[in-house]
Protein backbone atom coordinates (compact mmCIF):
# COMPACT_ATOMS: atom_id res chain seq x y z
CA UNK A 1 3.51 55.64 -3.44
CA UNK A 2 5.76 53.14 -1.82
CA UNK A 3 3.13 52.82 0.82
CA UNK A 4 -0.17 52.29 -1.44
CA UNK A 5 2.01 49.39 -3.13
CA UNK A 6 2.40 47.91 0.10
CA UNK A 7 -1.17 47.84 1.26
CA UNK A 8 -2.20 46.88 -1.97
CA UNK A 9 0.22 43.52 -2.04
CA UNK A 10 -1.03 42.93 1.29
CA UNK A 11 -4.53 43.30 0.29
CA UNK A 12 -3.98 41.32 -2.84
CA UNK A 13 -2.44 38.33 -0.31
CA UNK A 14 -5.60 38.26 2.04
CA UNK A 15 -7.56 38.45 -0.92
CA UNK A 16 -5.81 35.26 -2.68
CA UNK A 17 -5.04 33.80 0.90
CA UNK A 18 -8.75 33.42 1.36
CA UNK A 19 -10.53 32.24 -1.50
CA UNK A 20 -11.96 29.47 -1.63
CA UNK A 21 -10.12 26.14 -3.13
CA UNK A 22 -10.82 24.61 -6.41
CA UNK A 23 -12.53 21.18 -6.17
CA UNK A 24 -9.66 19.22 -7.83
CA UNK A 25 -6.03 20.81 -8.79
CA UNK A 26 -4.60 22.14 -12.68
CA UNK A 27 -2.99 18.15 -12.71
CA UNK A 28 -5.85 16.23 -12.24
CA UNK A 29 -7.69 18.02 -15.30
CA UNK A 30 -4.44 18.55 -17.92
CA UNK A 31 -2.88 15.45 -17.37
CA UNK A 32 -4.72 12.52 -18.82
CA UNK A 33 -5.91 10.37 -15.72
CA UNK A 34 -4.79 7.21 -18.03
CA UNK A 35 -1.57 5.19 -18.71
CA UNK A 36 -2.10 3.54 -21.32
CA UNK A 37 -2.52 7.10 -23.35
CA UNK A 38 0.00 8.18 -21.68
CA UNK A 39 2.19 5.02 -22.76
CA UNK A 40 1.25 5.73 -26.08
CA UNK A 41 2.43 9.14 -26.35
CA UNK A 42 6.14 7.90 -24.90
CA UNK A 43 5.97 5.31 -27.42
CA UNK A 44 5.23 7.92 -29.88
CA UNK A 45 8.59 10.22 -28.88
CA UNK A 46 10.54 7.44 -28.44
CA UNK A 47 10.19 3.62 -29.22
CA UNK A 48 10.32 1.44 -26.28
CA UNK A 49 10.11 -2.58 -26.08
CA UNK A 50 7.26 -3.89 -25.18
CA UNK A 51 8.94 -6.08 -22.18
CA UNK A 52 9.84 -4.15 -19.14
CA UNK A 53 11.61 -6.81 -17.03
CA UNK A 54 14.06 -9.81 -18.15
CA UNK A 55 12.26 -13.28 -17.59
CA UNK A 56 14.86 -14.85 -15.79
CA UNK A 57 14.88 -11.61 -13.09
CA UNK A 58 11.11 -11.91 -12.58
CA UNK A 59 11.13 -15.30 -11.53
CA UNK A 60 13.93 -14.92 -9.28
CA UNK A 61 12.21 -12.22 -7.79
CA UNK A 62 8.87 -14.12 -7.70
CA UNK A 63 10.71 -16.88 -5.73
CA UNK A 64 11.52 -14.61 -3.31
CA UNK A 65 8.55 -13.41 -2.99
CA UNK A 66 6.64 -16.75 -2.52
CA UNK A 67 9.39 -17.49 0.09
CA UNK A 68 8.35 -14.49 1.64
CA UNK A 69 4.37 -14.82 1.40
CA UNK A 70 4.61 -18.08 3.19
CA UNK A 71 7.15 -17.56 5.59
CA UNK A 72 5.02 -16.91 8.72
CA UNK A 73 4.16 -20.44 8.04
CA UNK A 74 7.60 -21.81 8.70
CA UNK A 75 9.25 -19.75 11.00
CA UNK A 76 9.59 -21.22 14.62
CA UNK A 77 8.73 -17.28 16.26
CA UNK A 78 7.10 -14.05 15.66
CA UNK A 79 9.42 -12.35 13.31
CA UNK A 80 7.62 -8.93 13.26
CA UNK A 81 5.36 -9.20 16.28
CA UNK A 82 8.29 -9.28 18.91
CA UNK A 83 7.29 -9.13 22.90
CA UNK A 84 8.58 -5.99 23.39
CA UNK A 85 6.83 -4.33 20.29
CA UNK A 86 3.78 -5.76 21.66
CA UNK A 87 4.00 -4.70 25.14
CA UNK A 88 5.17 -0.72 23.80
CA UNK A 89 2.01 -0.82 21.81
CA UNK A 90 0.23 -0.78 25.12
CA UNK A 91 2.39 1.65 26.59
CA UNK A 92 2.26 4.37 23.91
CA UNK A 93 -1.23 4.41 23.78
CA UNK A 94 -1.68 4.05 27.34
CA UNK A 95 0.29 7.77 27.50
CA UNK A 96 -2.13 9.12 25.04
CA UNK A 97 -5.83 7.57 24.94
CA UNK A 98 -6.75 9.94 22.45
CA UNK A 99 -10.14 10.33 20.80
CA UNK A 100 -12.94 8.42 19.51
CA UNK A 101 -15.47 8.08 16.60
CA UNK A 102 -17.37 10.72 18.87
CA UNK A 103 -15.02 13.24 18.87
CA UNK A 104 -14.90 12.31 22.68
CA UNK A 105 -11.56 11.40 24.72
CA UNK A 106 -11.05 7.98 25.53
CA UNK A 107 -10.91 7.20 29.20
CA UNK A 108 -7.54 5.28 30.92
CA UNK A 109 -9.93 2.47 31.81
CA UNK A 110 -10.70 2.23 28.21
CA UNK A 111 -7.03 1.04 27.36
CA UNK A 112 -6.95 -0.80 30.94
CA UNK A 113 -9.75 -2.73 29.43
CA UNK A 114 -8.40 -3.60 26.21
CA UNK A 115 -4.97 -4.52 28.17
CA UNK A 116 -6.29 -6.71 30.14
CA UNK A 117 -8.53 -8.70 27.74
CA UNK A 118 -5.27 -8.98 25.72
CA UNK A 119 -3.64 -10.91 28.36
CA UNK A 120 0.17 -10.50 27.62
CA UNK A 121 1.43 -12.36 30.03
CA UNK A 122 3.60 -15.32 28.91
CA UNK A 123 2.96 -14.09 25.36
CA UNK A 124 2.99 -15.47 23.05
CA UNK A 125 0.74 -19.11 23.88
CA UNK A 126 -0.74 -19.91 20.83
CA UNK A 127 1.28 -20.32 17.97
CA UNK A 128 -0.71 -21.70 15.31
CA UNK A 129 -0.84 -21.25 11.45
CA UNK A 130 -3.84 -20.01 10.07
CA UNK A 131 -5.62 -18.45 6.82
CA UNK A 132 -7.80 -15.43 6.45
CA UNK A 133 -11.08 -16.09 5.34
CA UNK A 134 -12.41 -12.74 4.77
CA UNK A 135 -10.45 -9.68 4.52
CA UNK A 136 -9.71 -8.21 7.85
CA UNK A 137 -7.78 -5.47 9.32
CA UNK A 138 -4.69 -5.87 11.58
CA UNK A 139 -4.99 -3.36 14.59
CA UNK A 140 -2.67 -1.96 17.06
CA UNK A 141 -5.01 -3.05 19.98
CA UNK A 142 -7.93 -5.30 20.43
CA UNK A 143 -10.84 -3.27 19.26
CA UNK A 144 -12.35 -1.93 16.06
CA UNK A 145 -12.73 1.31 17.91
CA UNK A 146 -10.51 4.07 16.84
CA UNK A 147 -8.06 6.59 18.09
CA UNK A 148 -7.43 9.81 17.01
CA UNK A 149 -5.02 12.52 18.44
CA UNK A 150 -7.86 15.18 17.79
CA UNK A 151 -11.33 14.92 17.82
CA UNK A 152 -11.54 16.03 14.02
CA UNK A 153 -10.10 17.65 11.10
CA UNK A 154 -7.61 15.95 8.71
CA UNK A 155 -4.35 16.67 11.00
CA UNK A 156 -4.01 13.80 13.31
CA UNK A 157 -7.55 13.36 12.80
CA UNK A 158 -10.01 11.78 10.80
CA UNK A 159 -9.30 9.70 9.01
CA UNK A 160 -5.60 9.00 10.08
CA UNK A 161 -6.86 6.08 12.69
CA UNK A 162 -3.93 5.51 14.94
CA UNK A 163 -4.91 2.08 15.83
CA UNK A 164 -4.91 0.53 12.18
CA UNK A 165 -2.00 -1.25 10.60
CA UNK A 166 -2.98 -2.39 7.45
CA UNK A 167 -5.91 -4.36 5.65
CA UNK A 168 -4.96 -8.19 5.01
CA UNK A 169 -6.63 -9.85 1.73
CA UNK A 170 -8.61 -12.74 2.05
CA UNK A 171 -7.02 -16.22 2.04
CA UNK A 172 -3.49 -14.60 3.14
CA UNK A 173 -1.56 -16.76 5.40
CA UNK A 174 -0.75 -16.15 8.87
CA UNK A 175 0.65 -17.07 12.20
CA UNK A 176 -1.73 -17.01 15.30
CA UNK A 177 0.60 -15.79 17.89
CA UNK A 178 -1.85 -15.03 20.63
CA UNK A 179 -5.42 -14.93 22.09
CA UNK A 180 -7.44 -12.30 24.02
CA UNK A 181 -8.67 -13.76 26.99
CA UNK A 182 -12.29 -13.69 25.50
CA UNK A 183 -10.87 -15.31 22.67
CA UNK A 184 -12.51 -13.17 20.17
CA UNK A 185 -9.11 -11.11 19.10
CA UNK A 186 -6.39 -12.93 17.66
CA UNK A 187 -2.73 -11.30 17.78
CA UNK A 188 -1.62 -12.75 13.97
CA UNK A 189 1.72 -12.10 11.61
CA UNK A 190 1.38 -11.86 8.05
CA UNK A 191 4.23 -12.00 6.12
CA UNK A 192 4.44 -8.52 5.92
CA UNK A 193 3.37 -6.48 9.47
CA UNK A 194 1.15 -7.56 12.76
CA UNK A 195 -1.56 -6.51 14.52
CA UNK A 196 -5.28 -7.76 16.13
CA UNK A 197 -7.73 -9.50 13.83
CA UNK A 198 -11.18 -10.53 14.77
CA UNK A 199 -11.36 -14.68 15.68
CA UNK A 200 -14.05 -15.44 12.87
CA UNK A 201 -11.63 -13.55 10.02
CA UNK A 202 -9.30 -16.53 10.62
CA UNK A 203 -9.44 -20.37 10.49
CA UNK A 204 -6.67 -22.68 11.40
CA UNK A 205 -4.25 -24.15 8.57
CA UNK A 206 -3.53 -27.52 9.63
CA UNK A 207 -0.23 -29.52 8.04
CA UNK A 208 -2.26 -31.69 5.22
CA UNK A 209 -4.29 -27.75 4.09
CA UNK A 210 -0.80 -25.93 4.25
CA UNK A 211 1.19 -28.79 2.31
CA UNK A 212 -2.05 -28.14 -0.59
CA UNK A 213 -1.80 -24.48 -0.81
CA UNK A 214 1.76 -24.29 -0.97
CA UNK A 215 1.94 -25.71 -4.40
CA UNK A 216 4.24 -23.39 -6.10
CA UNK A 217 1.98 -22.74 -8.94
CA UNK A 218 -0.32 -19.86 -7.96
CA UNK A 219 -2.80 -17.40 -9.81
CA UNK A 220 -2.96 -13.42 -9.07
CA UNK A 221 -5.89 -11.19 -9.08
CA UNK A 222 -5.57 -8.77 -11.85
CA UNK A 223 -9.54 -7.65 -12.01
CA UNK A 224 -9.58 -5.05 -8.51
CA UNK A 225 -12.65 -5.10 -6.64
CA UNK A 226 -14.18 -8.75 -7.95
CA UNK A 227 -15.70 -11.10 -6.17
CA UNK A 228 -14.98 -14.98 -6.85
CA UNK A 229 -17.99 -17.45 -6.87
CA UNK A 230 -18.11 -21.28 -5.39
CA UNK A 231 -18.50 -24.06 -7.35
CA UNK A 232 -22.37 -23.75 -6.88
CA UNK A 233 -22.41 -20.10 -8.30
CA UNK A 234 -22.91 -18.72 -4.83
CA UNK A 235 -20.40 -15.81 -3.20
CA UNK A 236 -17.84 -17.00 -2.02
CA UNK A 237 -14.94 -14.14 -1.26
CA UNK A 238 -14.21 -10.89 -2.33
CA UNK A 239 -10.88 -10.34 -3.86
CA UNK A 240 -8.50 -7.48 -4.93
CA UNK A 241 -5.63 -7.17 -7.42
CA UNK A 242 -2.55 -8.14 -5.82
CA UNK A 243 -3.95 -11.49 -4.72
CA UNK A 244 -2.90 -14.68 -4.98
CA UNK A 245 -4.50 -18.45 -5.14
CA UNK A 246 -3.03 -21.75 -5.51
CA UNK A 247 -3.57 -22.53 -9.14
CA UNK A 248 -4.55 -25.87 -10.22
CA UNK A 249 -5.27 -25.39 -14.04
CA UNK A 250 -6.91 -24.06 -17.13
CA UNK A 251 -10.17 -25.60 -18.48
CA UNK A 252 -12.47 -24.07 -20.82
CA UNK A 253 -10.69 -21.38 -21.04
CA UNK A 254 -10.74 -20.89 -17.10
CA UNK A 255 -8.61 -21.00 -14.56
CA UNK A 256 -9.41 -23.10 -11.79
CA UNK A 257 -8.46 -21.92 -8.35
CA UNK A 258 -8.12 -23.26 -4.67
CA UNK A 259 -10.02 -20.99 -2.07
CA UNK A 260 -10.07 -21.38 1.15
CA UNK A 261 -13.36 -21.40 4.18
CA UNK A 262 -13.79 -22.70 7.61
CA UNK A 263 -15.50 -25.43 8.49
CA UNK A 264 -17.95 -25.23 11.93
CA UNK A 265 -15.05 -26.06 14.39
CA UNK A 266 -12.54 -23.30 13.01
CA UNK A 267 -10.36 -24.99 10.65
CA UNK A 268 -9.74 -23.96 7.35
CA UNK A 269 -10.76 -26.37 4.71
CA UNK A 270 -10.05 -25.85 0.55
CA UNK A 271 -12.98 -25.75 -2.07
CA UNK A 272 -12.02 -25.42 -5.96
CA UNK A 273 -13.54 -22.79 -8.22
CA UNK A 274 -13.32 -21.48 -11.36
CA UNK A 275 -12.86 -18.13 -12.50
CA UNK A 276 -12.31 -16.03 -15.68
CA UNK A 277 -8.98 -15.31 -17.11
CA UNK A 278 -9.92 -11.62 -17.03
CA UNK A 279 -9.58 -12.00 -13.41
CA UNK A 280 -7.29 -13.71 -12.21
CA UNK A 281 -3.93 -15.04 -14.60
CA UNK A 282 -1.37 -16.90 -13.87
CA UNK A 283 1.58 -15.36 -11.43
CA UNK A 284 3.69 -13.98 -12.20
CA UNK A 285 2.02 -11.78 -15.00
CA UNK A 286 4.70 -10.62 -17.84
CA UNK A 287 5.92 -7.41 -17.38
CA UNK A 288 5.23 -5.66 -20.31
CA UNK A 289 4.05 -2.19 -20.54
CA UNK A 290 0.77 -3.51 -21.56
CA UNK A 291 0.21 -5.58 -18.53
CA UNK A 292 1.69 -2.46 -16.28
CA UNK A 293 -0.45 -0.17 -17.44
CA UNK A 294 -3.44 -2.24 -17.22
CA UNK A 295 -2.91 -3.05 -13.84
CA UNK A 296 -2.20 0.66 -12.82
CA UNK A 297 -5.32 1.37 -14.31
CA UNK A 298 -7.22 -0.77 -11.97
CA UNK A 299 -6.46 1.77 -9.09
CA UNK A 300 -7.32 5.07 -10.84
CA UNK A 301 -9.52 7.49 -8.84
CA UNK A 302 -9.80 4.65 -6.25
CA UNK A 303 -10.43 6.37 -3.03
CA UNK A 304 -7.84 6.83 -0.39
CA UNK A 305 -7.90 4.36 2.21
CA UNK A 306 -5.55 5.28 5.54
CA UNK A 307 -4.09 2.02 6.31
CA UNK A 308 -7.04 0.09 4.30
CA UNK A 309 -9.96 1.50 5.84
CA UNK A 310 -12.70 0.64 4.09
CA UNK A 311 -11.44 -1.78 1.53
CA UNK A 312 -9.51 1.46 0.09
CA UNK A 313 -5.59 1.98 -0.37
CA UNK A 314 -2.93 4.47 1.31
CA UNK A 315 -0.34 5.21 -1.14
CA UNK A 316 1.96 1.75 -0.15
CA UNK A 317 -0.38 0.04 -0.49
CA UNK A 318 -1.07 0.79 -3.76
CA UNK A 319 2.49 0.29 -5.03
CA UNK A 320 2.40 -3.11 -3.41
CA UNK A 321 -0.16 -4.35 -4.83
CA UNK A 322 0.73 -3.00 -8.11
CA UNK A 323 3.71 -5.20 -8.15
CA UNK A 324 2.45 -8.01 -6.71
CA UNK A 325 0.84 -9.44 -9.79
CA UNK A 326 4.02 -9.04 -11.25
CA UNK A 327 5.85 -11.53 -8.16
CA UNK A 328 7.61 -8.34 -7.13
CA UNK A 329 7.28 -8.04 -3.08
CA UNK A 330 7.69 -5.28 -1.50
CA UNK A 331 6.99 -4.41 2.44
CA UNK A 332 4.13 -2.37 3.71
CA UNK A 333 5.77 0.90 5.03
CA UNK A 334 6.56 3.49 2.55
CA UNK A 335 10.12 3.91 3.94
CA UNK A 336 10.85 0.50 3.47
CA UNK A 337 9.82 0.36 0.33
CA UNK A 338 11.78 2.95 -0.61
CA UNK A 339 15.13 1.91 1.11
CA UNK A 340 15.26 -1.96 1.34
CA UNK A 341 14.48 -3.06 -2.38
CA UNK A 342 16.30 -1.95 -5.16
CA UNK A 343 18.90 0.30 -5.93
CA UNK A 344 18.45 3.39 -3.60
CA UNK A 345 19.40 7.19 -4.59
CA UNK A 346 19.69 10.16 -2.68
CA UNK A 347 17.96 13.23 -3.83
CA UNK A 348 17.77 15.18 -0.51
CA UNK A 349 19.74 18.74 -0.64
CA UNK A 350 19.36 18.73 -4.26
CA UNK A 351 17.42 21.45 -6.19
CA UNK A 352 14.31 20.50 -8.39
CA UNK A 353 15.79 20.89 -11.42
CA UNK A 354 18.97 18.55 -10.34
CA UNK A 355 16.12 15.82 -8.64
CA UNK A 356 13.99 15.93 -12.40
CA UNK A 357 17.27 15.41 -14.32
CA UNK A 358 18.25 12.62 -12.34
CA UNK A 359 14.47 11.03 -11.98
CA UNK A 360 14.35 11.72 -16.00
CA UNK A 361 17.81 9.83 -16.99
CA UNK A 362 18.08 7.09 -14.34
CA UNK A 363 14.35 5.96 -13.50
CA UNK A 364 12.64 3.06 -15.23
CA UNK A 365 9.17 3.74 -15.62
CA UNK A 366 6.59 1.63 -13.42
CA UNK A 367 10.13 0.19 -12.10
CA UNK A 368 10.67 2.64 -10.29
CA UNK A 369 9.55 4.68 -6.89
CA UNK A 370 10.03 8.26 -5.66
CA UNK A 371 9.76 8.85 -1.75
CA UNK A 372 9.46 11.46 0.78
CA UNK A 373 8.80 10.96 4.57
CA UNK A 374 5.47 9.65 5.02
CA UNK A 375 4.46 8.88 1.09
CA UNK A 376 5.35 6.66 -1.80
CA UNK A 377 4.85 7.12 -5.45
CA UNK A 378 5.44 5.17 -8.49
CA UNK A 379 7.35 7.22 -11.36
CA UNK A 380 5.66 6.17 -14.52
CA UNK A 381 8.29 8.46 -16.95
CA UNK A 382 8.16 11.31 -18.40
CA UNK A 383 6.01 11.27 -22.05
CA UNK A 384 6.96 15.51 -22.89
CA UNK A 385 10.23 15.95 -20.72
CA UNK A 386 8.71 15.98 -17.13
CA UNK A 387 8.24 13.28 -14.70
CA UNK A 388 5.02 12.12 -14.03
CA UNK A 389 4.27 9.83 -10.91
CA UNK A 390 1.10 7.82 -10.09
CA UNK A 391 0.32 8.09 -6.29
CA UNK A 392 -2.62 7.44 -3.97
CA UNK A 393 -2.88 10.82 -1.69
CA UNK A 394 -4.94 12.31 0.77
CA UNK A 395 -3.84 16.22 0.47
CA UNK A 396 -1.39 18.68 -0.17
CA UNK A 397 -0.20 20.59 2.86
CA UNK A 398 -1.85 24.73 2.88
CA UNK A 399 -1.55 27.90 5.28
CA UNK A 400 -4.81 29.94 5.08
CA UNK A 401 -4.89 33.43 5.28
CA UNK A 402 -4.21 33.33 8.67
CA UNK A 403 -1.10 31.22 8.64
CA UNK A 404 -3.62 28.14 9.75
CA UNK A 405 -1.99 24.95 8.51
CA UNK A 406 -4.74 22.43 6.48
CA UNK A 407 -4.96 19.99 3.50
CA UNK A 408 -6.17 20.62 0.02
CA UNK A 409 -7.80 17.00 -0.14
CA UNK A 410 -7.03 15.06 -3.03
CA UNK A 411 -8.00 11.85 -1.58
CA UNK A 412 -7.42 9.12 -4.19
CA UNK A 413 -5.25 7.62 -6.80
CA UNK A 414 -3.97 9.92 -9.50
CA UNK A 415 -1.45 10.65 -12.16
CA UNK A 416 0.32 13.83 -11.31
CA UNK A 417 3.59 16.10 -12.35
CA UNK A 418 6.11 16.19 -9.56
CA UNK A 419 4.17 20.00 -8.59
CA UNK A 420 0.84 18.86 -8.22
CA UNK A 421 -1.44 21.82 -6.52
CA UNK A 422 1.44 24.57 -7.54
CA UNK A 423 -1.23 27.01 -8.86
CA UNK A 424 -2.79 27.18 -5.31
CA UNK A 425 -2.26 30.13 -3.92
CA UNK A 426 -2.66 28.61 -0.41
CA UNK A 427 0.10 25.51 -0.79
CA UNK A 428 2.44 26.04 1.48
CA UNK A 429 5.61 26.29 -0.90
CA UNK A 430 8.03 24.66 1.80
CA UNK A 431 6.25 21.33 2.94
CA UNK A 432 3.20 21.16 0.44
CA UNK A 433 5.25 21.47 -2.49
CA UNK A 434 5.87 17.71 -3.07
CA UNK A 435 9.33 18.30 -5.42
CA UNK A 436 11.15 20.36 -2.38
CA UNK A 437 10.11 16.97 -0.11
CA UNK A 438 10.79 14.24 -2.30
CA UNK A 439 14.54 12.45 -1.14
CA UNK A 440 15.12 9.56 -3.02
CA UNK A 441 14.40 7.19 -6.29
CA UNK A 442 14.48 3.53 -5.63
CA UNK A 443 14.83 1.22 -9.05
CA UNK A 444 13.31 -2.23 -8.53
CA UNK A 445 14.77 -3.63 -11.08
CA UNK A 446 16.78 -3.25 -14.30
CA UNK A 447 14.88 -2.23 -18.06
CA UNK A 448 16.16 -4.95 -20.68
CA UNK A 449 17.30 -2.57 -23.38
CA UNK A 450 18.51 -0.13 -21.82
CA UNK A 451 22.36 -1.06 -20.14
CA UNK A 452 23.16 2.27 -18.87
CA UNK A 453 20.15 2.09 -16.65
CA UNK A 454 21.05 -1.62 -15.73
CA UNK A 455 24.15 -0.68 -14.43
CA UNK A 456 22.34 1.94 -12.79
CA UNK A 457 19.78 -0.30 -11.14
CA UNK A 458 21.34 -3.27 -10.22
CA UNK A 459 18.80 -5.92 -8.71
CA UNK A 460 19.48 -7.17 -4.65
CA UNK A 461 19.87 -10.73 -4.38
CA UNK A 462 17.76 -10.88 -0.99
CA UNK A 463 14.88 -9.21 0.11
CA UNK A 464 14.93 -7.40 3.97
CA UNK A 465 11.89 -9.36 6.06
CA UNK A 466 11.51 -6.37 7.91
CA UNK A 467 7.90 -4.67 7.16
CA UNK A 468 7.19 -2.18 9.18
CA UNK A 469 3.39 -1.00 10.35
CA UNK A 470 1.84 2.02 9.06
């Protein structure tokens, strides 16, 4: 008897082991995949004021983070792109030349190449301020090729591109630190990571263009995926939320912005627009719950985007440009977000009952972030008792029948429970169970009502520099 119930269990593991997956997981269909509904029902348990964050702390922090945003336009040396990060770029690709769009390896002579044209020696030579004119991407090397560890699949695969850093909006400011000795690749800092842009997605910033753009009065982007028409009704640029504009007034009930071009020799000149108030507002936006849930609802189902491929999000970028409106900077790397802003705490070697309680009585929701090791997510409370976070993810980690590792792909922004895919047979209930993973809650900033969690959350006076690359 003992036997048959063996077989039978092992049978009934191949059986569930092997199925196939369900398009999307329990969370995505039983959770509402909106926060202002789900705002409403918190509201409904338990009153909450409308403002989220004390006046006189947001513009502090949105001082910082306009001293931030421009600071690759006053410091005397790379600050992020140091010559030895530069150089070990080369050499830890050089090691591995991985794989390309064709699932074929890349040859030695293909990073020789690429090496070469980048010309290190003496770097940097240029030094130059500039503006983005389009958006661009920052790469690793020189090329818009990619590299992959394996020629397919989503482990070390597609469409984890090794060789981008991070998407840059248009109209950001950076420092030219370098040319390619073709002079089409530009080696630029942003205020926030480094990497290889394209020549003609930059145009110099001379001192007159700088001293008008650095006004101190500056509009955000609060519409995602707009585009923002010249003076003559033409296109102009696209533009995402999290962007900002020097702001030069309201007329007609519109704000008028500065955008920036380049002229035909390279250098970036300033044209004047106006746009609607749906669009962009004035920076920094209030933080109420209103305006936080709006804004969160921008990125809903937007796909994921490794690194900003494709005009898409990973999940930090999606948390920094959901506080950016807000004048709330954060870096670019998820583990920097978590541990270099805010009040950090430690939830590693604690159970997931002990991590909820303390997620549940000490975060501030859409203050707040939860992180594990390779992923941030924004903790946006907890309307019937459980946490609920708002993340942009690619998958949950699953073993097949065969022990195989793979990803359930989720592969966009969604509203999840702390045990999103737990129904799966397949997760793999050590790593692909996000509550066993998650280590620590970082609180941005202190809720106004609430004094326990001030004391809880204390704000840091400064802001670390350091953003690290994807």
């Amino acid at each position: 008897m003992a036997r048959k119930t063996v077989i039978s269990f092992i049978i009934a593991l191949v059986i569930f082991g092997c199925t196939t997956l369900p398009e999307t997981i329990k969370d995505e269909v039983e959770i509402r995949q909106d926060h202002k509904a789900l705002v409403e029902e918190k509201k409904a348990e338990r009153p909450l004021m409308d403002l989220l964050l004390p006046a006189a702390t947001q513009s502090k922090m949105d001082a910082d983070y306009n001293a931030f945003y421009f600071s690759v336009w006053h410091n005397p040396e790379p600050v992020h792109a140091r010559p030895e990060r530069v150089e070990q770029i080369f050499k830890r690709f050089s090691l591995n030349p991985g794989y390309g769009e064709n699932k074929r390896k890349h040859s030695l002579s293909w990073i020789r190449a690429l090496q070469k044209n980048a010309a290190l020696d003496n770097y940097p030579k240029a030094m130059e301020r500039a503006i983005t004119i389009r958006q661009t991407n920052l790469r690793m090397l020189p090329t818009n090729r990619p590299h992959f560890y394996k020629p397919g699949g989503d482990i070390e695969g597609w469409p984890f591109d090794n060789l981008q850093i991070s998407s840059v909006p248009t109209n950001t400011p950076v420092l030219i630190c370098h040319l390619s000795e073709d002079k089409s690749w530009a080696l630029v800092e942003t205020s926030f990571a480094f990497g290889w842009v394209p020549v003609e997605d930059i145009a110099r910033a001379d001192e007159n263009f700088r001293r008008t753009w650095e006004c101190g009065r500056y509009g955000v982007v609060i519409k995602d995926k707009t585009t923002i028409l010249d003076e003559g009704g033409k296109f102009s640029i696209r533009t995402s939320v999290g962007q900002i504009f020097p702001l030069v007034g309201e007329t007609e009930g519109m704000m008028e912005i500065l955008i920036a071009a380049a002229d035909e020799n390279g250098n970036a000149v300033i044209k004047r627009t106006r746009v609607s108030p749906r669009v962009v507002a004035a920076k920094p936006l209030p933080f109420t719950y209103s305006n936080a849930v709006n804004i969160a609802n921008e990125f809903i189902d937007e796909p994921y985007g490794w690194g900003g491929l494709y005009g898409n999000r990973d999940c930090s970028a999606m948390t920094r440009d959901f506080f950016a409106p807000f004048g709330i900077w954060l870096p670019r790397h998820s583990a920097d977000q978590a541990k270099t802003v805010g009040s950090f705490i430690d939830l590693q070697n604690l159970d997931p009952q002990e991590k909820e309680k303390i997620i549940v009585e000490k975060g501030v929701p859409y203050l707040s972030l939860l992180w594990r090791k390779g992923h941030v997510m924004l903790y946006i409370g907890a309307p019937n008792g459980r946490p609920l976070i708002f993340h942009n993810v690619w998958g949950l980690k699953i073993r097949d029948c065969r022990g195989r590792e793979g990803r359930k792909i989720i592969g966009k922004a969604v509203i999840t429970s702390l045990y999103p895919g737990a129904e799966l047979p397949q997760l793999d209930r050590n790593d692909g169970l996000l509550i066993n993973k998650i280590a620590a809650l970082t609180i941005l900033a202190p809720l106004e009502q609430d004094q326990a969690k001030q004391k809880a959350a204390s704000v840091v006076s400064s802001k670390n520099k350091e953003a690290g690359s994807i």
